[in-house]
Protein backbone atom coordinates (compact mmCIF):
# COMPACT_ATOMS: atom_id res chain seq x y z
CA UNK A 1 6.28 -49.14 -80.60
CA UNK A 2 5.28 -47.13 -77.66
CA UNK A 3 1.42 -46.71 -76.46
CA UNK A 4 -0.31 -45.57 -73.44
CA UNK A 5 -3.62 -45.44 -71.61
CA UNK A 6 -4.68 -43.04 -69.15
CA UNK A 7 -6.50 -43.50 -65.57
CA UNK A 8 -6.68 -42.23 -62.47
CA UNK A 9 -6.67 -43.77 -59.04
CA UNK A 10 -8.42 -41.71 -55.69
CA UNK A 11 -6.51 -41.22 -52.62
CA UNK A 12 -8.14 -42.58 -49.24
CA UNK A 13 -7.55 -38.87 -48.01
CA UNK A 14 -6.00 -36.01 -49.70
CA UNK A 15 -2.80 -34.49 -50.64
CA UNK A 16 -1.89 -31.31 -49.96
CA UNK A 17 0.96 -29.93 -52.62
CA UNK A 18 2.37 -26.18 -52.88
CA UNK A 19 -0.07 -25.80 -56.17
CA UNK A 20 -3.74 -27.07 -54.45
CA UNK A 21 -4.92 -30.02 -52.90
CA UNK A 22 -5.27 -33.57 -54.42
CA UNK A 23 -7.92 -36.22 -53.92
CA UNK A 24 -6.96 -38.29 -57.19
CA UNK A 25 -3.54 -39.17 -58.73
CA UNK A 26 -3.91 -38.82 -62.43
CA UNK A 27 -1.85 -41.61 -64.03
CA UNK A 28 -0.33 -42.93 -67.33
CA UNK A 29 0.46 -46.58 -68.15
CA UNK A 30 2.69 -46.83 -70.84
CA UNK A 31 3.36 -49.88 -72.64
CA UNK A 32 6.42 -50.45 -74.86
CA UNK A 33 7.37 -53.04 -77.56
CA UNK A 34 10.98 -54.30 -78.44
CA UNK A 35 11.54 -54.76 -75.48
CA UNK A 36 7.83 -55.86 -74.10
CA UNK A 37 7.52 -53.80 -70.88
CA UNK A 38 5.31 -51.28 -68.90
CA UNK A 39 6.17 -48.27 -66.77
CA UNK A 40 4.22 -45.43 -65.54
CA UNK A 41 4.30 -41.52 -65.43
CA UNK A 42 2.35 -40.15 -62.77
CA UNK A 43 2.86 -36.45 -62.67
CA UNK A 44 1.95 -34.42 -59.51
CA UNK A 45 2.04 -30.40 -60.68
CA UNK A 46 4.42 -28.78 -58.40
CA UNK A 47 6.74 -31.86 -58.37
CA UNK A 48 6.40 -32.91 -62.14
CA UNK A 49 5.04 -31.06 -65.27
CA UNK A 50 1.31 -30.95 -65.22
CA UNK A 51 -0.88 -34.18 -66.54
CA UNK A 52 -1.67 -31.92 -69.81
CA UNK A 53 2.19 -31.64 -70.42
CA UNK A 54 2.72 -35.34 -69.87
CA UNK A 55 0.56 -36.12 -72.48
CA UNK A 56 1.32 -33.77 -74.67
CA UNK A 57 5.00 -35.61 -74.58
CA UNK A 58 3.66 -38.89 -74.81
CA UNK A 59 1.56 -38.11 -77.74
CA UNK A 60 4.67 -36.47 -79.27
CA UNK A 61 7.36 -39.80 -78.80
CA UNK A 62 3.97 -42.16 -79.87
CA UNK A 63 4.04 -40.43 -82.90
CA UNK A 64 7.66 -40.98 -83.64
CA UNK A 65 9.29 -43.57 -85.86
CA UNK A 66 12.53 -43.68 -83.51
CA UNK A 67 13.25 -46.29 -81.47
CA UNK A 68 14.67 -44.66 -78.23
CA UNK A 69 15.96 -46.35 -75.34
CA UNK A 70 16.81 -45.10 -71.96
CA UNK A 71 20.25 -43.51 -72.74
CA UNK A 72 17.95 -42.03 -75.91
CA UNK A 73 15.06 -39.88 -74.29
CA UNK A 74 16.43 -37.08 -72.96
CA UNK A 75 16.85 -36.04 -76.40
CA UNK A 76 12.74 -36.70 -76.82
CA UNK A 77 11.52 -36.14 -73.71
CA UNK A 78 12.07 -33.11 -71.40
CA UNK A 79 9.39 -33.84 -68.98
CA UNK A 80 10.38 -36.11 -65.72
CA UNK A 81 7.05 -38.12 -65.31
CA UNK A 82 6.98 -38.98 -69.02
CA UNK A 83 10.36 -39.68 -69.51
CA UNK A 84 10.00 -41.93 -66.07
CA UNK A 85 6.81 -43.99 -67.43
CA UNK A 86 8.52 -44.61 -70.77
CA UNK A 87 12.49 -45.29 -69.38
CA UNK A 88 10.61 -47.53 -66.80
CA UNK A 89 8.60 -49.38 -69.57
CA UNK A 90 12.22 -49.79 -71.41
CA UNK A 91 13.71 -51.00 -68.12
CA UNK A 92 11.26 -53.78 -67.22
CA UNK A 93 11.37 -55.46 -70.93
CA UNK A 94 15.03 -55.15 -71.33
CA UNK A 95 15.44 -56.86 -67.58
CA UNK A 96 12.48 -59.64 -68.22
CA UNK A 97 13.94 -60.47 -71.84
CA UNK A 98 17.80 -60.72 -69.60
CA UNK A 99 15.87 -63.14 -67.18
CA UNK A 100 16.45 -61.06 -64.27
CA UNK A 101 14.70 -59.29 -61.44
CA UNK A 102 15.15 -55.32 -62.45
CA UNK A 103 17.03 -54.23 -59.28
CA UNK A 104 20.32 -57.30 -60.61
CA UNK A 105 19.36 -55.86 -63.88
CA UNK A 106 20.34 -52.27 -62.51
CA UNK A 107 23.50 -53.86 -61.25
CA UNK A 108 23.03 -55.35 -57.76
CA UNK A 109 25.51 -58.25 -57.43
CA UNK A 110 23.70 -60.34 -54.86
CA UNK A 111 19.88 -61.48 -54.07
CA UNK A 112 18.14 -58.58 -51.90
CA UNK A 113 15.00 -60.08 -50.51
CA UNK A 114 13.19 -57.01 -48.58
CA UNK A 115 13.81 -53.07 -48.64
CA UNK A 116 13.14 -51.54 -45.38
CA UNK A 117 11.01 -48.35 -44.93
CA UNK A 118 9.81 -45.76 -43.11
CA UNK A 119 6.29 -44.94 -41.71
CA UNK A 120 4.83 -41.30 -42.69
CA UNK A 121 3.29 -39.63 -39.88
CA UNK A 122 1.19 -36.88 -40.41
CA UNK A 123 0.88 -33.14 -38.97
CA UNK A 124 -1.80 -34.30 -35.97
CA UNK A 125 -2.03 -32.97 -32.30
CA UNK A 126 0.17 -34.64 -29.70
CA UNK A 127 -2.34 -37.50 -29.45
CA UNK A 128 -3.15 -38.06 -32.88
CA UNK A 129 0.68 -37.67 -33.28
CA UNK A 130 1.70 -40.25 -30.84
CA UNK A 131 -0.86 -42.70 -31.38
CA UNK A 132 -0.30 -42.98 -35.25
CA UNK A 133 3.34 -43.57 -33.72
CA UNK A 134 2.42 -45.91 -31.89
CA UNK A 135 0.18 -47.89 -34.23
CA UNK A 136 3.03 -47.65 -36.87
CA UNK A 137 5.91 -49.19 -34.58
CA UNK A 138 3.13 -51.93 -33.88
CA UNK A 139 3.18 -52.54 -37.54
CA UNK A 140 6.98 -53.53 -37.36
CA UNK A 141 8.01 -50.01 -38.38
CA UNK A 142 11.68 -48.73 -36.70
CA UNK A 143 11.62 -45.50 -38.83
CA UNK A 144 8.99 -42.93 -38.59
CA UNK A 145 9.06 -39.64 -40.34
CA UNK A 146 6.97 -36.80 -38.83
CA UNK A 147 5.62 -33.87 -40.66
CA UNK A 148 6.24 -31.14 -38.85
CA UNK A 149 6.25 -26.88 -40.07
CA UNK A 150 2.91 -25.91 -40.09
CA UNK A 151 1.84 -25.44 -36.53
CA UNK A 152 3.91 -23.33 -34.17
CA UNK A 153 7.77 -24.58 -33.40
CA UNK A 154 6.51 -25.16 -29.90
CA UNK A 155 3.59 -27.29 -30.53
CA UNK A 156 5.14 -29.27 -32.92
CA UNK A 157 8.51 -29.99 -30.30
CA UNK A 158 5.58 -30.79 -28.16
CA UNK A 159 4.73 -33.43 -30.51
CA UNK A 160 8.46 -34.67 -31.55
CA UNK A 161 9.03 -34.97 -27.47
CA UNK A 162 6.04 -36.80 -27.00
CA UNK A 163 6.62 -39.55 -29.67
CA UNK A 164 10.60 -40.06 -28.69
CA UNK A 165 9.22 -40.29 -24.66
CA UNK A 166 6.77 -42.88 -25.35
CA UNK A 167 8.74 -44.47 -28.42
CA UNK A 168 12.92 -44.22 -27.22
CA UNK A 169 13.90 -47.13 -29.74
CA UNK A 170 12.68 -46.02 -32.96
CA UNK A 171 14.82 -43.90 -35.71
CA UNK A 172 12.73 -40.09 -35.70
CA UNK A 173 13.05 -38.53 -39.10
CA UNK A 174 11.29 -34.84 -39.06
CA UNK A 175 9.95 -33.55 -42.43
CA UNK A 176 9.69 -29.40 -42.78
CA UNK A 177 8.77 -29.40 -46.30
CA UNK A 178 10.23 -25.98 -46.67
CA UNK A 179 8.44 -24.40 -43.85
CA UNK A 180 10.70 -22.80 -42.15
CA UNK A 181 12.93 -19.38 -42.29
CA UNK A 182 16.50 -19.76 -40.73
CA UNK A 183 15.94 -18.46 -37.54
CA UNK A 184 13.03 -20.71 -36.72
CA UNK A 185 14.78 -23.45 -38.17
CA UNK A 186 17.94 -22.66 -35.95
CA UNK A 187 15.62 -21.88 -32.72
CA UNK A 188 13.74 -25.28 -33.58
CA UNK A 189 17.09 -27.14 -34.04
CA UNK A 190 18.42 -25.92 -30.30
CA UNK A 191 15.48 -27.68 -29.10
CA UNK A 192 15.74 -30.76 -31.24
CA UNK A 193 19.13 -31.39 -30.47
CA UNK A 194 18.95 -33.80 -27.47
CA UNK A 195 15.98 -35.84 -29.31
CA UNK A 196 18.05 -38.06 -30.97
CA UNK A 197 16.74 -37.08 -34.62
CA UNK A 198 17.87 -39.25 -37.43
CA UNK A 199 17.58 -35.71 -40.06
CA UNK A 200 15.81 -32.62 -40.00
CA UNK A 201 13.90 -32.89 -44.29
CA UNK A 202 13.72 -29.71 -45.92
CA UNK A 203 13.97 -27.60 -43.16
CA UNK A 204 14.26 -24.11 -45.49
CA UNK A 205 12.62 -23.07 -49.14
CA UNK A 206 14.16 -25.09 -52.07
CA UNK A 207 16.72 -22.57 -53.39
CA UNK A 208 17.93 -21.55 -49.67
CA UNK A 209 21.66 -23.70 -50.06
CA UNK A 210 23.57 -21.28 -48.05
CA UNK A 211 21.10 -21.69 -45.48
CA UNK A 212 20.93 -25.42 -45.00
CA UNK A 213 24.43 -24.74 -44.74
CA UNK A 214 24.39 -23.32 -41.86
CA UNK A 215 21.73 -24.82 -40.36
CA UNK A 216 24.48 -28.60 -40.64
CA UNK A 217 26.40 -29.96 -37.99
CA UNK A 218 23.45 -30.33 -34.68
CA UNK A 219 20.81 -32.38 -36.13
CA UNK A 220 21.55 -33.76 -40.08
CA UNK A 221 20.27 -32.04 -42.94
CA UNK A 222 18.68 -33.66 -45.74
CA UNK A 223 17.21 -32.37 -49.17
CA UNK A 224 13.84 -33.50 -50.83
CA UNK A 225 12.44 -30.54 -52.76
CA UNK A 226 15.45 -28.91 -53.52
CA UNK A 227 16.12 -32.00 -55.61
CA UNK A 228 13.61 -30.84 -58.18
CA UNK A 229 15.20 -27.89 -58.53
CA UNK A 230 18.62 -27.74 -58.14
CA UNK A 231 21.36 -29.43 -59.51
CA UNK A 232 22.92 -32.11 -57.42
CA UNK A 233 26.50 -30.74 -57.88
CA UNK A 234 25.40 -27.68 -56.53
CA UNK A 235 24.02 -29.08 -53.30
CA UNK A 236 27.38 -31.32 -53.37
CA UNK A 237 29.62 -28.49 -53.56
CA UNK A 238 27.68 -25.94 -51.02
CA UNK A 239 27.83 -29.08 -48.63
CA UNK A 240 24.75 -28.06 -48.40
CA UNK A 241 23.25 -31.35 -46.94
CA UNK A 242 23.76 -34.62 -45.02
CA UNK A 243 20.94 -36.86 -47.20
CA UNK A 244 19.16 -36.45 -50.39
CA UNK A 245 15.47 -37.65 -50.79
CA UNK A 246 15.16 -38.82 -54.66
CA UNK A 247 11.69 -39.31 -55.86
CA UNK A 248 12.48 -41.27 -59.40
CA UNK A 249 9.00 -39.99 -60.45
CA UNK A 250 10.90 -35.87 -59.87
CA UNK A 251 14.07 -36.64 -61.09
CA UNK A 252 12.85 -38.50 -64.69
CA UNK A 253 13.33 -41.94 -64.23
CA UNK A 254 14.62 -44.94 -62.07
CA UNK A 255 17.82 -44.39 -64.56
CA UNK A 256 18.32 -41.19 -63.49
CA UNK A 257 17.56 -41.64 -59.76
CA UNK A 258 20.29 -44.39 -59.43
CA UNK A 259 22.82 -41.76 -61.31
CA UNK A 260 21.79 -39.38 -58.81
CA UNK A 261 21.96 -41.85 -55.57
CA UNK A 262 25.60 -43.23 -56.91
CA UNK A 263 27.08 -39.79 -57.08
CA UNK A 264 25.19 -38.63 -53.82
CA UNK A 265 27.19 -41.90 -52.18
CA UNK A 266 29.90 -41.14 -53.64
CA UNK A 267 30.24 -37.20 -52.68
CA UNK A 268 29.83 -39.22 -48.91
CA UNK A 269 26.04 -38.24 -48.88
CA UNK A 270 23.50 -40.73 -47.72
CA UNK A 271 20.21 -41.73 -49.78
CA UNK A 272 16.69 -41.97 -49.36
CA UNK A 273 14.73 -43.32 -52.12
CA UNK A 274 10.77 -42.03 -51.78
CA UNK A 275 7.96 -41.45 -53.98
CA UNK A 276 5.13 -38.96 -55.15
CA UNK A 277 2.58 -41.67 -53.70
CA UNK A 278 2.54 -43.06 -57.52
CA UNK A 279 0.86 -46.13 -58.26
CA UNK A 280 1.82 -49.84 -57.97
CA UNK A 281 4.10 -49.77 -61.31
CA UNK A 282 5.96 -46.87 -60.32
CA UNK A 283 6.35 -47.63 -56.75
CA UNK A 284 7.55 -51.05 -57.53
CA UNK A 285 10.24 -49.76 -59.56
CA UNK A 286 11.64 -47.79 -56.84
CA UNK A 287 11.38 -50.90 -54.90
CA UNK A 288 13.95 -52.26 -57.20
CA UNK A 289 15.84 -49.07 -57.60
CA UNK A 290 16.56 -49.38 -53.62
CA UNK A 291 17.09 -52.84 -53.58
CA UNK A 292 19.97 -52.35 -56.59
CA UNK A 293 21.40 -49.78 -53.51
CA UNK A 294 21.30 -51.77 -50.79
CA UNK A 295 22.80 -51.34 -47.90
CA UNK A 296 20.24 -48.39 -48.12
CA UNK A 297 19.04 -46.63 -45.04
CA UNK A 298 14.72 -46.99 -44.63
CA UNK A 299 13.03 -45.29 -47.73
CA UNK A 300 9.35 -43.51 -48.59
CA UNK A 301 7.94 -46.06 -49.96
CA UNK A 302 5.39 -47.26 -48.08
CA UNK A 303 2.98 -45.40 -49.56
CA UNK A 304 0.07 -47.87 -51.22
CA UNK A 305 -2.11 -47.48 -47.63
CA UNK A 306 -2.85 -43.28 -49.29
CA UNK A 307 -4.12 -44.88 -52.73
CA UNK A 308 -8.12 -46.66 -52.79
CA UNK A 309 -7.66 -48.49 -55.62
CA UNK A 310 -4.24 -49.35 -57.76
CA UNK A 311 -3.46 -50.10 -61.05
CA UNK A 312 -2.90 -53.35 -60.78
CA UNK A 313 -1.86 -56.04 -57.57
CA UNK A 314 0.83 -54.97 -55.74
CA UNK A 315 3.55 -57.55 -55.49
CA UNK A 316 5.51 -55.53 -52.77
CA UNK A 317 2.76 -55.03 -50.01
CA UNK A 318 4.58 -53.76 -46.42
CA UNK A 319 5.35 -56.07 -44.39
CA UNK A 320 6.70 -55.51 -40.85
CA UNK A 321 8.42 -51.95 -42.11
CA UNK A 322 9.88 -53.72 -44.97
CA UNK A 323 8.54 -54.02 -48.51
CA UNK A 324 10.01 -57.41 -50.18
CA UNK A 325 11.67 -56.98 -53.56
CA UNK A 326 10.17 -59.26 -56.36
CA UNK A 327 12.34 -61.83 -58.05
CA UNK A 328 10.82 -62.61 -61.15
CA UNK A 329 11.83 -60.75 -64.64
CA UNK A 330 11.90 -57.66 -64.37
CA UNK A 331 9.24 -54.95 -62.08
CA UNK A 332 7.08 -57.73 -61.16
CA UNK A 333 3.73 -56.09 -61.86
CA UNK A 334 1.46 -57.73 -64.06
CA UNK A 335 -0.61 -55.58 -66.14
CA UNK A 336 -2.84 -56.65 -68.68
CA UNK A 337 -2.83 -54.57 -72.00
């Protein structure tokens, strides 16, 4: 049998997306029996279908007499978040009735006890910018990303140079999120070059492979939104990119996303495992999902500092830049149906 509940948990400050802006993150808990597990499908419109289309797939696989497991619901369920709350569900009964943490029930071969992760920093003037730096490599933090690509390319160099003068140590990730045409990205990249940038994220508009490209080679290149969009062979045979972002939550599942990640690796791409700022079940999962890829470089997934409230304790709080990976049966998130 396969139920659900809905809920929704406010954000301490809003999300901006390419549909509208989001001070809430509607979710669904979904609870499955035979195996006894929970997942969740938190879709964010623009990444995911909308919350009226999850539900409208939920309702449809509640109402159906067939026992699916993961390998089963593509045929049932089109939509990622769905398909991720209900493959997740699968996933954490099948691993607690094997006796094992999820991430050796996905097929890591050796105890992992923390994940580490990188610290989001957000599109602020140079002294907002360098003091949430600051704060962040306080926290234990060795990997910040910086959202960069709204302001001009100047000011926001301004703000890159600023943080890698003060802060020489720390790994400098810059996010675009598609902001960019080719020549600013190549003009912006010519000034970037001597910063020591880990990767340049999503420097051009999803479906722009040619030009990430050609934008390789001076600073590397890596993929997030194009992920939801375009076939991971494609991106793999353009050479289109250096690292792929995979959001499980995007994608349709931690199944999926570890599909994805394993041919990513082994096209000689690297992989980031992030999140749509889901709640505690979700994020957990991806917890495990990175710690069944470990060595893994730092991923988005400290994330539970944006969300007031959660869905239930969180058994993977940060912790110096790293999130530790629960042991027990599988997630680790105890929800009470």
């Amino acid at each position: 049998m396969i139920e659900y509940r809905q809920t929704a948990i406010p954000l301490s400050d809003p999300l901006e997306t390419a549909q509208d802006v989001v001070d809430h993150r509607d979710c669904f808990l979904v609870h499955t029996t035979d195996p006894d597990g929970v997942g969740e499908a938190s879709p964010l419109p623009g990444w995911t279908e909308s919350v009226r289309e999850t539900m409208a797939a939920l309702d449809r696989l509640c109402a159906s007499t067939d026992r699916a497991g993961p390998g089963e619901l593509d045929s049932l369920l089109e939509t990622p978040a769905a398909r991720h709350g209900v493959s997740l569900a699968l996933l954490d009964g099948e691993s607690r009735n094997a006796g094992k943490p999820l991430y050796r029930y996905l097929g890591a071969d050796a105890p992992v006890e923390t994940v580490p992760a990188n610290a989001t920093i957000g599109d602020g003037d140079v002294t907002t910018t360098v003091t949430a730096a600051e704060s962040a490599r306080a926290d234990g933090f060795g990997c910040l990303k910086i959202k960069i690509g709204s302001r001009r390319i100047e000011a926001d160099i301004e703000r890159v140079e600023a943080v890698r003068e003060r802060l020489p140590d720390v790994d400098l990730r810059l996010d675009v999120n598609g902001a960019w045409t080719r020549s600013q990205a190549q003009r912006a990249i010519e000034q970037l070059r001597t910063m020591d940038i880990d990767y340049l994220e999503q420097p051009l508009v999803t479906d722009d492979l040619q030009g990430h490209v050609e934008l390789r080679g001076p600073i590397d290149i890596a993929v997030d939104e194009s992920m939801r969009a375009i076939d991971l062979d494609e991106i793999i045979s353009a050479e289109a990119a250096d690292v792929i972002v995979v959001k499980p939550m995007v994608v349709g599942g931690i199944d999926r996303a570890r599909t994805l990640a394993t041919r990513a690796r082994a096209a000689g791409l690297e992989v980031v495992i992030s999140n749509t700022i889901d709640g505690v079940i979700a994020r957990t999962g991806a917890v495990h999902l990175a710690a069944s890829l470990m060595p893994i470089a730092p991923c988005g997934l400290a994330t539970a500092d944006r969300l007031e409230t959660d869905l239930a304790p969180d058994p993977a709080p940060v912790e110096n830049g790293t999130l530790p990976v629960p042991q027990g049966p599988g997630v680790g998130v105890e929800v009470t149906w």
